[in-house]
Structures are given as structure tokens and as C-alpha cells.
Protein backbone atom coordinates (compact mmCIF):
# COMPACT_ATOMS: atom_id res chain seq x y z
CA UNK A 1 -16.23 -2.62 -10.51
CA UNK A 2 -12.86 -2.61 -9.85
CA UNK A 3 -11.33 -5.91 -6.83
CA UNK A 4 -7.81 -5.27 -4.95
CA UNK A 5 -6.43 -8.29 -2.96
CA UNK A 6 -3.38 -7.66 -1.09
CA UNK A 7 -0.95 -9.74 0.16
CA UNK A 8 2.52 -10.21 1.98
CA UNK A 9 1.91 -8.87 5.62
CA UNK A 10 3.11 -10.82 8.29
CA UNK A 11 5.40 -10.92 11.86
CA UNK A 12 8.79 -9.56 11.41
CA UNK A 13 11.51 -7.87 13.81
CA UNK A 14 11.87 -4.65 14.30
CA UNK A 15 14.90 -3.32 11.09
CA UNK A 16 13.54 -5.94 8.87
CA UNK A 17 11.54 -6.13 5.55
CA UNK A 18 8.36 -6.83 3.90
CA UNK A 19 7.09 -6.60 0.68
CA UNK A 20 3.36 -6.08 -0.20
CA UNK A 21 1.58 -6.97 -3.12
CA UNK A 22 -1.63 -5.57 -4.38
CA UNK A 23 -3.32 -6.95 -7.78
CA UNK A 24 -6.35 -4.89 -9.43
CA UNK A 25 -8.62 -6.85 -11.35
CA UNK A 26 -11.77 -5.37 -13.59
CA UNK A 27 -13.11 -2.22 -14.98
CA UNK A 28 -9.45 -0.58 -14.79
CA UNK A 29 -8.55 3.20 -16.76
CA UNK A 30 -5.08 4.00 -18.45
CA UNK A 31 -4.90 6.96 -15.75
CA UNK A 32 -5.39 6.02 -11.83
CA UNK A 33 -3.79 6.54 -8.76
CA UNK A 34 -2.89 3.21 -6.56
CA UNK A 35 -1.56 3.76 -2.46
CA UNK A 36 -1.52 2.11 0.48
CA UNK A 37 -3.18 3.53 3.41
CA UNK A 38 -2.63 1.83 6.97
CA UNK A 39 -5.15 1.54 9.98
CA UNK A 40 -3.35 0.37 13.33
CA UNK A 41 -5.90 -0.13 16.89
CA UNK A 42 -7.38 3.38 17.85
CA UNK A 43 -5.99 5.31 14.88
CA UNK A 44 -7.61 6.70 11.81
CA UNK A 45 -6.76 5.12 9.04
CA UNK A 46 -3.44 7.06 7.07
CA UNK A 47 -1.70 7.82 4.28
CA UNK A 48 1.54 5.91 3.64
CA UNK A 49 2.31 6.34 0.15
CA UNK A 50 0.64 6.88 -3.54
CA UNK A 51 1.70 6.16 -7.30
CA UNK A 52 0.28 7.35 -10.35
CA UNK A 53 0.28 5.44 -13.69
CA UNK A 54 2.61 7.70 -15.25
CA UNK A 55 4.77 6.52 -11.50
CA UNK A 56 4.76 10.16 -9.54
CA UNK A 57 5.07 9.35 -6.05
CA UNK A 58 4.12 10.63 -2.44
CA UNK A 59 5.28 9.51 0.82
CA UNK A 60 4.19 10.28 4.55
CA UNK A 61 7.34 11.66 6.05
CA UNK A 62 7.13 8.63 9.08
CA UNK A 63 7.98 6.14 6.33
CA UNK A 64 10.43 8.39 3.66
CA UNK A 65 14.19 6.83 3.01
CA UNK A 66 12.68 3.63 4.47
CA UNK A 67 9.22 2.30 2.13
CA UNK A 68 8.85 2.13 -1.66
CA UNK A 69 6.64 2.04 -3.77
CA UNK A 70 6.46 0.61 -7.62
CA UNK A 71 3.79 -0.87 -9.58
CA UNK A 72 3.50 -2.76 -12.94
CA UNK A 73 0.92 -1.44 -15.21
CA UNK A 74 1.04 -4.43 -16.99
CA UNK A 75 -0.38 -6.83 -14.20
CA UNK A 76 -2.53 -3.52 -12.65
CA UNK A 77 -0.06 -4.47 -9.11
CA UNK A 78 1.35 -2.11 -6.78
CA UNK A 79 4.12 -2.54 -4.67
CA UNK A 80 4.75 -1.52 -0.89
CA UNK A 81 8.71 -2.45 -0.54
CA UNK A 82 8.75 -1.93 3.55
CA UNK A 83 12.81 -1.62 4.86
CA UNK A 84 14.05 -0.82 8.22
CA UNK A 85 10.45 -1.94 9.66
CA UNK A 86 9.92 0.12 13.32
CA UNK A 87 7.48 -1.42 16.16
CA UNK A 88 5.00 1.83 15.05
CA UNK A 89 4.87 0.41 11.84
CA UNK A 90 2.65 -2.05 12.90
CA UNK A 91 -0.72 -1.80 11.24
CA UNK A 92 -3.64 -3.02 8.76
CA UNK A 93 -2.46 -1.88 5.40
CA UNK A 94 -4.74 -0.91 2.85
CA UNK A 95 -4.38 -0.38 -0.46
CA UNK A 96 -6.60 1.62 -2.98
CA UNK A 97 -7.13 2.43 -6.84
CA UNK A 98 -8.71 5.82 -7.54
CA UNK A 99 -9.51 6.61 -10.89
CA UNK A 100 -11.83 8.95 -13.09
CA UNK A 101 -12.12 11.84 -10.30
CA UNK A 102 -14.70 9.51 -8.87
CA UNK A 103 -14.28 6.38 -8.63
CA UNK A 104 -12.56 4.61 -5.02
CA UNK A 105 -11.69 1.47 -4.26
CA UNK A 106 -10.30 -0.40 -1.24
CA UNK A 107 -9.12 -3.68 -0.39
CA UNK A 108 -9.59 -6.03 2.48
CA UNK A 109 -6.41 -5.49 4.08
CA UNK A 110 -3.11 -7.21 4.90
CA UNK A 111 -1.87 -7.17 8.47
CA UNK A 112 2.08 -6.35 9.34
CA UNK A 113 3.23 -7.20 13.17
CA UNK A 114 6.68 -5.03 13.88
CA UNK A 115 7.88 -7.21 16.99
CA UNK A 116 10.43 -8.72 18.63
């Protein structure tokens, strides 16, 4: 079993920055895939960006030139580095570990509030 706790969500005005935090913990494999998903009211849940171990990235196009990811293989965290924060940006964010062509995990979530 693999446990993902986020954290760093919060309120913030619209053009400023947030950085989230998520720490794996458990039955972790050299090769996985961390990302962070968000989920705001009435939408499916999205993509926002992913990073592999070996740090190849994706990016949805809505937060490109403005989000970045990282992670630290040492302390099994991933990064969410969120600049130039819009109102639309507002959302649960999820992040997840996938590993072993199988195996998906999820944690509880982390809320960010894009208002003025």
C-alpha cells in the first residue's frame, strides 16, 4: 500500500502563488509516475500535470508557462509550484503515484481558493 498526504492549498488573489506538497509513504518502486489532478464543483476531475522518476514532464495547456512541477526522489515528494494563480484555478487538487502498470493511488486532497 502506498499513502499520499498533500498539503499547501489555501485562499490567495488572483496573480499570486502557491506551492503544494505531496509526500508518498510505503510500498514505493524505483520507476513511478507522480501528478496532480484537480476536481473543482460540477467538473470531472483533470489532468494538471505529471512527473516521472527519471523527471519527464506533462502539462495541461490551461496551466503551461504558469505551474511546475518537481519532486525529490529522495523524500518520495512531488511538487505543484502554482504562479500567476487565475480565479479558474480554483479547485480540489489531487495528487497520485502510479507505478508497476497497475498500481494507482490517490490522495485526500488539498483545496486552493483563487479570489479576491
Amino acid at each position: 500500500q502506498v499513502q499520499l498526504v498533500e498539503s499547501g492549498g489555501g485562499l490567495v488573489q488572483p496573480g499570486g502563488s502557491l506551492r503544494l506538497s505531496c509526500a508518498a509513504s510505503g510500498r514505493i518502486f524505483g520507476f513511478n509516475v507522480m501528478g496532480w489532478y484537480r476536481q473543482a464543483p460540477g467538473n470531472q476531475r483533470e489532468l494538471v500535470a505529471t512527473i516521472t522518476s527519471s523527471d519527464s514532464t506533462t502539462y495541461a495547456d490551461s496551466v503551461k508557462g504558469r505551474f511546475t512541477i518537481s519532486r525529490d526522489n529522495a523524500k518520495n515528494t512531488v511538487y505543484l509550484q502554482m504562479n500567476s494563480l487565475k480565479v479558474e484555478d480554483t479547485a480540489v487538487y489531487y495528487c497520485n503515484l502510479f507505478q508497476l502498470g497497475v498500481q494507482l493511488y490517490w490522495g485526500q486532497g488539498t483545496q486552493v481558493t483563487v479570489s479576491s
